[in-house]
N, C-alpha and C. Protein backbone atom coordinates (compact mmCIF):
# COMPACT_ATOMS: atom_id res chain seq x y z
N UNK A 1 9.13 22.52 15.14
CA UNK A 1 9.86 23.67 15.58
C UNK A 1 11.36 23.45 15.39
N UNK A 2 11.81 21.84 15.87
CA UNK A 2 13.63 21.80 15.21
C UNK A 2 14.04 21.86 13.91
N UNK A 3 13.02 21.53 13.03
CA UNK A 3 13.11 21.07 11.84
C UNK A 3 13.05 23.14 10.66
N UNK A 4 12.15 23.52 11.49
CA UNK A 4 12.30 25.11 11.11
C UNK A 4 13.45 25.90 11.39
N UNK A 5 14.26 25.40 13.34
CA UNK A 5 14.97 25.96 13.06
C UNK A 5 16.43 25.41 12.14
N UNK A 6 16.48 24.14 12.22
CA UNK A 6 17.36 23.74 11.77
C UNK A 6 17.66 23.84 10.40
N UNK A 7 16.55 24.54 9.34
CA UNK A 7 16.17 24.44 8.13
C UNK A 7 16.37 26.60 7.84
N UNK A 8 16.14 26.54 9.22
CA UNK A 8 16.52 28.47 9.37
C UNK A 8 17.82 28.69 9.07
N UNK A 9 18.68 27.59 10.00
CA UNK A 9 20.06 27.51 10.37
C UNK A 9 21.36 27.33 9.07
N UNK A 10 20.32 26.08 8.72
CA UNK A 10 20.88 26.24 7.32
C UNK A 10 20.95 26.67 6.24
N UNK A 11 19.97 27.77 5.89
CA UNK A 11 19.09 28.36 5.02
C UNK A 11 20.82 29.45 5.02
N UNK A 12 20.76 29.97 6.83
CA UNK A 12 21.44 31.08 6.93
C UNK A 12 22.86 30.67 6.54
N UNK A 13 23.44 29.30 7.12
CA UNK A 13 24.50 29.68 7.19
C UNK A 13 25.48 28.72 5.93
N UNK A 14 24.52 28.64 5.02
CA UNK A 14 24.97 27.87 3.38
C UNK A 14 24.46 28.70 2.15
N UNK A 15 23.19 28.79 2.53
CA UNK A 15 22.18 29.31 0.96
C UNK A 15 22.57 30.51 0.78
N UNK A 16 22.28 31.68 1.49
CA UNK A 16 22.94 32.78 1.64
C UNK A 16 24.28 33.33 1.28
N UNK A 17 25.71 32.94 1.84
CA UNK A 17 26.83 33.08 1.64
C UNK A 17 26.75 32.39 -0.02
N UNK A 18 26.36 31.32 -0.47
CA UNK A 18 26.48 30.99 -1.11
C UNK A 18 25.99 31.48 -2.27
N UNK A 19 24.72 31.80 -2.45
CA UNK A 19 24.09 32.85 -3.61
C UNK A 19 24.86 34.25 -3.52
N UNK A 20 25.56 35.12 -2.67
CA UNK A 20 26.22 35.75 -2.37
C UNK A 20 27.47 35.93 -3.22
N UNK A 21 28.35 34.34 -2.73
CA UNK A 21 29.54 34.85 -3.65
C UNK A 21 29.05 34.38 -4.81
N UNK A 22 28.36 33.55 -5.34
CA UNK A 22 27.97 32.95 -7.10
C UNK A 22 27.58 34.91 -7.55
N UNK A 23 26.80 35.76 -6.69
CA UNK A 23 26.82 36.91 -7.29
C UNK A 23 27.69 37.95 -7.72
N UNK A 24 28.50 37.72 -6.43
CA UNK A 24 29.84 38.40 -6.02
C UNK A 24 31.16 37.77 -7.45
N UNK A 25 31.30 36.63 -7.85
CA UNK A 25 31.67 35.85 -8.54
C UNK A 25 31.24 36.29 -10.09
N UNK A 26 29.76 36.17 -10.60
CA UNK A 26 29.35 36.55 -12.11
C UNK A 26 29.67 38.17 -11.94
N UNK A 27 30.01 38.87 -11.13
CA UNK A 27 29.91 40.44 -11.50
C UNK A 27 31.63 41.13 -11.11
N UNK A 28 32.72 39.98 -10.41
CA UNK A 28 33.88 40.10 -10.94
C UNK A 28 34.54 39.52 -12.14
N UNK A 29 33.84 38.29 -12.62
CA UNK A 29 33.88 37.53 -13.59
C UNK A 29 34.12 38.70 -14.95
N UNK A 30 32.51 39.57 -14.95
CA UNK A 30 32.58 40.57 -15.82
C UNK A 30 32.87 42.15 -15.71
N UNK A 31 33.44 42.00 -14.57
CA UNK A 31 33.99 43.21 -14.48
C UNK A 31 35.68 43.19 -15.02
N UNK A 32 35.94 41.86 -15.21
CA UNK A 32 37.57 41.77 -15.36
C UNK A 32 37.45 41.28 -16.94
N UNK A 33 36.50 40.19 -17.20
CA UNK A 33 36.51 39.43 -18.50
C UNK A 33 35.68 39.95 -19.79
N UNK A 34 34.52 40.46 -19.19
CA UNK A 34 33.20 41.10 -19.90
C UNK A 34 33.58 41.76 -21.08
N UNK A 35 32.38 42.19 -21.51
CA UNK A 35 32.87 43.04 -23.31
C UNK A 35 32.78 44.11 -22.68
N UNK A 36 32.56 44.63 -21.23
CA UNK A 36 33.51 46.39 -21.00
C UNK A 36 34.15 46.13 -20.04
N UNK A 37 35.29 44.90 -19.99
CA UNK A 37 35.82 44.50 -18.49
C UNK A 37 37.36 45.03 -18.86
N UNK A 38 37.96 44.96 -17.79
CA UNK A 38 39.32 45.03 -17.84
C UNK A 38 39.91 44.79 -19.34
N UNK A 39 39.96 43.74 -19.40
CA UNK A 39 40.47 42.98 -20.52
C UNK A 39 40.32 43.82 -22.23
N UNK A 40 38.92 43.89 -22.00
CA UNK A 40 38.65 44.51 -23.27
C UNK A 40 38.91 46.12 -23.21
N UNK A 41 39.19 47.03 -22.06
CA UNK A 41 39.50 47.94 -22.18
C UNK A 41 41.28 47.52 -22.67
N UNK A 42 41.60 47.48 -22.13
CA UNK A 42 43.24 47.22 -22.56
C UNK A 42 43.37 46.53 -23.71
N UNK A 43 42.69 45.89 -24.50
CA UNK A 43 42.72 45.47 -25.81
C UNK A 43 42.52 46.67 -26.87
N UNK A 44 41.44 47.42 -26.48
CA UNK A 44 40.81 48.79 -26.83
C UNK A 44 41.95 49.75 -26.61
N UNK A 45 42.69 49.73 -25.67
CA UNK A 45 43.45 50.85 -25.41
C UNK A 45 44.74 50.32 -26.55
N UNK A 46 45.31 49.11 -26.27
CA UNK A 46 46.34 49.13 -27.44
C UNK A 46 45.97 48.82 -28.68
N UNK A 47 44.93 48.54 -29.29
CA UNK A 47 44.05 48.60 -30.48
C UNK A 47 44.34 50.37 -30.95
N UNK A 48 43.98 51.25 -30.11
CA UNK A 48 43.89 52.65 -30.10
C UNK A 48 45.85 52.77 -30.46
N UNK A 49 46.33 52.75 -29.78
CA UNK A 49 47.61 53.47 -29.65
C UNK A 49 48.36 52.75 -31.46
N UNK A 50 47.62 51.25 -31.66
CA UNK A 50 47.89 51.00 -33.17
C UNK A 50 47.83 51.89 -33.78
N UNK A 51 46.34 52.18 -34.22
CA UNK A 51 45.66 53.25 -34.66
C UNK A 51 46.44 54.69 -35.07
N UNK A 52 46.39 55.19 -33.86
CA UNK A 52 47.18 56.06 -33.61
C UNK A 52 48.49 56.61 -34.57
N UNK A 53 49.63 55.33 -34.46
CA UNK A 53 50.73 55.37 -35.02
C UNK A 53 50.33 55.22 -36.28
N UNK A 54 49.24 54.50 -36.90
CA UNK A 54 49.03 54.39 -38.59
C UNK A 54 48.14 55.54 -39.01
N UNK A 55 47.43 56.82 -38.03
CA UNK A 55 47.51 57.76 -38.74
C UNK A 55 48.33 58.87 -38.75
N UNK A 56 49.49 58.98 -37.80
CA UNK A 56 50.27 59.46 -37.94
C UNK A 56 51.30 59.61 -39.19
N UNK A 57 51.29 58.22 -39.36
CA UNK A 57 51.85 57.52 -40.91
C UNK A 57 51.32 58.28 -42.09
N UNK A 58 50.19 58.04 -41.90
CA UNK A 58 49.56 58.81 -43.12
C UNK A 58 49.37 60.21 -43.38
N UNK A 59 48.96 60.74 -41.82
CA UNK A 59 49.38 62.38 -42.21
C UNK A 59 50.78 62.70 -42.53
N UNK A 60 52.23 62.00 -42.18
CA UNK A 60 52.78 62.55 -42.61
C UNK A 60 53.16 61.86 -44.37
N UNK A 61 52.47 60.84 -44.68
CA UNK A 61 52.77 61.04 -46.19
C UNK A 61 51.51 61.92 -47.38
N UNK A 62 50.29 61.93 -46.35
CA UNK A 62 49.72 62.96 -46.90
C UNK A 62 50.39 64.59 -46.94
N UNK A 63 51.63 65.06 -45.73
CA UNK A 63 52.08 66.12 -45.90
C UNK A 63 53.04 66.14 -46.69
N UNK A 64 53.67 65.03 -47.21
CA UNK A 64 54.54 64.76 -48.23
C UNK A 64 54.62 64.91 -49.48
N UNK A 65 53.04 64.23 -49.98
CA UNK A 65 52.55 64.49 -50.95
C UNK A 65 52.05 66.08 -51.27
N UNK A 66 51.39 66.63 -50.60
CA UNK A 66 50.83 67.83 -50.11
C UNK A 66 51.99 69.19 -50.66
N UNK A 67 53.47 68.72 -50.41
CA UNK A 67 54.08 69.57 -50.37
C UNK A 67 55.29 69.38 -51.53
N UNK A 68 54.81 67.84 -52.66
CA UNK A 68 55.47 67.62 -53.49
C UNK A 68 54.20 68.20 -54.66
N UNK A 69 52.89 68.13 -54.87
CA UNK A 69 51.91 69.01 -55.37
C UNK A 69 52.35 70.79 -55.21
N UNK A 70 52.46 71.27 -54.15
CA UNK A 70 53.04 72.74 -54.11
C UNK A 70 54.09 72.63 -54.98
N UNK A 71 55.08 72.34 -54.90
CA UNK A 71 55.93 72.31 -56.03
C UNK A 71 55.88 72.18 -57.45
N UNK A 72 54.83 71.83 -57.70
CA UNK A 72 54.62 71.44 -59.14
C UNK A 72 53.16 72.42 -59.47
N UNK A 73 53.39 73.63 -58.40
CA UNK A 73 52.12 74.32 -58.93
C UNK A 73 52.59 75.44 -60.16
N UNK A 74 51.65 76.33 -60.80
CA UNK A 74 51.83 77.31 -61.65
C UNK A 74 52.78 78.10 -60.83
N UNK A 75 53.24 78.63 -61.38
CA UNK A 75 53.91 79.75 -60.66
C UNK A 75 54.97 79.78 -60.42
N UNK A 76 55.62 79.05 -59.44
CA UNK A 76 57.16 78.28 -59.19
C UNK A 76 57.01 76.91 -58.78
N UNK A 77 57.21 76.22 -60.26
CA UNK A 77 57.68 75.18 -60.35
C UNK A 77 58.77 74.87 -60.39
N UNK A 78 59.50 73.09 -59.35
CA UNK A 78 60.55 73.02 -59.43
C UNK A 78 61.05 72.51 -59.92
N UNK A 79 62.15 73.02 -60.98
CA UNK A 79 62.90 71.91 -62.19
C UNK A 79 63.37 70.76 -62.00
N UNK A 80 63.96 70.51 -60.82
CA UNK A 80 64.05 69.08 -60.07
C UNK A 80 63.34 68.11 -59.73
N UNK A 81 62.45 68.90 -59.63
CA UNK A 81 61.18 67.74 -59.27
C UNK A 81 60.61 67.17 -60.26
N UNK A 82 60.54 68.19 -61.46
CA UNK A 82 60.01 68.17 -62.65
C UNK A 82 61.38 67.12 -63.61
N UNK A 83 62.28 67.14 -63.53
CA UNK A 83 63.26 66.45 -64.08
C UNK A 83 63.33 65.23 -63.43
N UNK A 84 63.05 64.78 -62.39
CA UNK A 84 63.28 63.51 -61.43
C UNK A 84 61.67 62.63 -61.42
N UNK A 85 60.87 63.70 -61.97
CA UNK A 85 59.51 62.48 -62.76
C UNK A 85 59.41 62.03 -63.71
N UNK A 86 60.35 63.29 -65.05
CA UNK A 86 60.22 62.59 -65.99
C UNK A 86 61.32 61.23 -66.21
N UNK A 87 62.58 61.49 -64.88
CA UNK A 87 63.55 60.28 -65.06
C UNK A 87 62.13 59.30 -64.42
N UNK A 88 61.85 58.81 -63.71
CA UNK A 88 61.05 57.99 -63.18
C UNK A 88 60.03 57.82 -64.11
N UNK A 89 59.40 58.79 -65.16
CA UNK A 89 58.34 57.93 -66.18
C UNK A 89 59.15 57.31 -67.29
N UNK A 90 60.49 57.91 -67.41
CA UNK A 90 61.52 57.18 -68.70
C UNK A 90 61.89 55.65 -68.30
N UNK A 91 62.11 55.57 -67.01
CA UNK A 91 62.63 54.27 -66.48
C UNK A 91 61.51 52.91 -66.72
N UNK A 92 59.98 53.84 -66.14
CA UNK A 92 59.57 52.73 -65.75
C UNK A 92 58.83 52.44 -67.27
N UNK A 93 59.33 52.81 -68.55
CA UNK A 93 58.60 52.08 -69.74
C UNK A 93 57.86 50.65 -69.79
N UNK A 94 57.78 50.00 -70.77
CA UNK A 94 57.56 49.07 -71.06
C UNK A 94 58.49 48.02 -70.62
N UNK A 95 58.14 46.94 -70.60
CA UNK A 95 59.60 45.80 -70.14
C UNK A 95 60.46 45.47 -71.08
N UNK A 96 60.16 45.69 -72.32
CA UNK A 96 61.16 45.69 -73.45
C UNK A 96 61.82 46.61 -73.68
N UNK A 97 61.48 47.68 -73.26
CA UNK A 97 62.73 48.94 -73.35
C UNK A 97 63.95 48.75 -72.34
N UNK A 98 64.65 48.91 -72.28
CA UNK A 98 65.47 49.09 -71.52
C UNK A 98 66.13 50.64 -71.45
N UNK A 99 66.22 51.59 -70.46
CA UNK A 99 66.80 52.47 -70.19
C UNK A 99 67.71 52.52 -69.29
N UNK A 100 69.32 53.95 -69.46
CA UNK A 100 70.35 53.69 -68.57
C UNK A 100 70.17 54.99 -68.55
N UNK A 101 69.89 55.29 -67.11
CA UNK A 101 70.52 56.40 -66.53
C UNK A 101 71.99 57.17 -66.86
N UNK A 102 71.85 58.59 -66.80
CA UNK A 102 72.74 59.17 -67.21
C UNK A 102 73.65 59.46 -66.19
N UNK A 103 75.10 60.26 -65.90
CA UNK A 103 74.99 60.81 -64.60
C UNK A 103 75.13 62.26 -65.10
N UNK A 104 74.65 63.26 -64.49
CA UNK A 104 74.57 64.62 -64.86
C UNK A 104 76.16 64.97 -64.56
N UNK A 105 76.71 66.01 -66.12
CA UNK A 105 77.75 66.36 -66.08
C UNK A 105 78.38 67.24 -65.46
């Protein structure tokens, strides 16, 4: 009968608390560290806001492009634009050519 309760006693006042926090322990462990814990949300979140800024990037050189194509459509085309490609295909020849820019008179 001492040996039960003393084996009660300790059951209660070690085994218990103790499986307790080891539980309490693996489920803050992964609530802070885990692959959906704290951590990895905020990795995720500035992963995202990267993101973010590099497609911003790109829509606006896709609207760039977008609106250097309009220009060069049938209809009204712009002589500038059209004069400032063909300087840029004259320049970039071969490496044995050499070309010098003019300056317009």
């Amino acid at each position: 009968m001492r040996i039960r309760r003393s084996v009660k006693s300790f059951f209660g006042a070690i085994v218990i608390p103790a499986i307790s926090l080891a539980v309490a322990g693996y489920f803050g462990y992964y609530a802070f560290n885990g692959p959906r814990g704290y951590l990895a949300y905020h990795r995720a979140d500035t992963q995202l806001a990267a993101d973010d800024a590099q497609l911003n990037g790109v829509k606006d050189a896709n609207a760039r492009l977008k609106h250097r194509i309009d220009l060069l459509q049938d209809g009204h085309v712009d002589y500038d634009l059209v004069e400032e490609l063909a300087r840029d295909q004259m320049l970039a020849g071969s490496p044995s050519v050499i070309a010098v820019p003019r300056r317009p008179h």
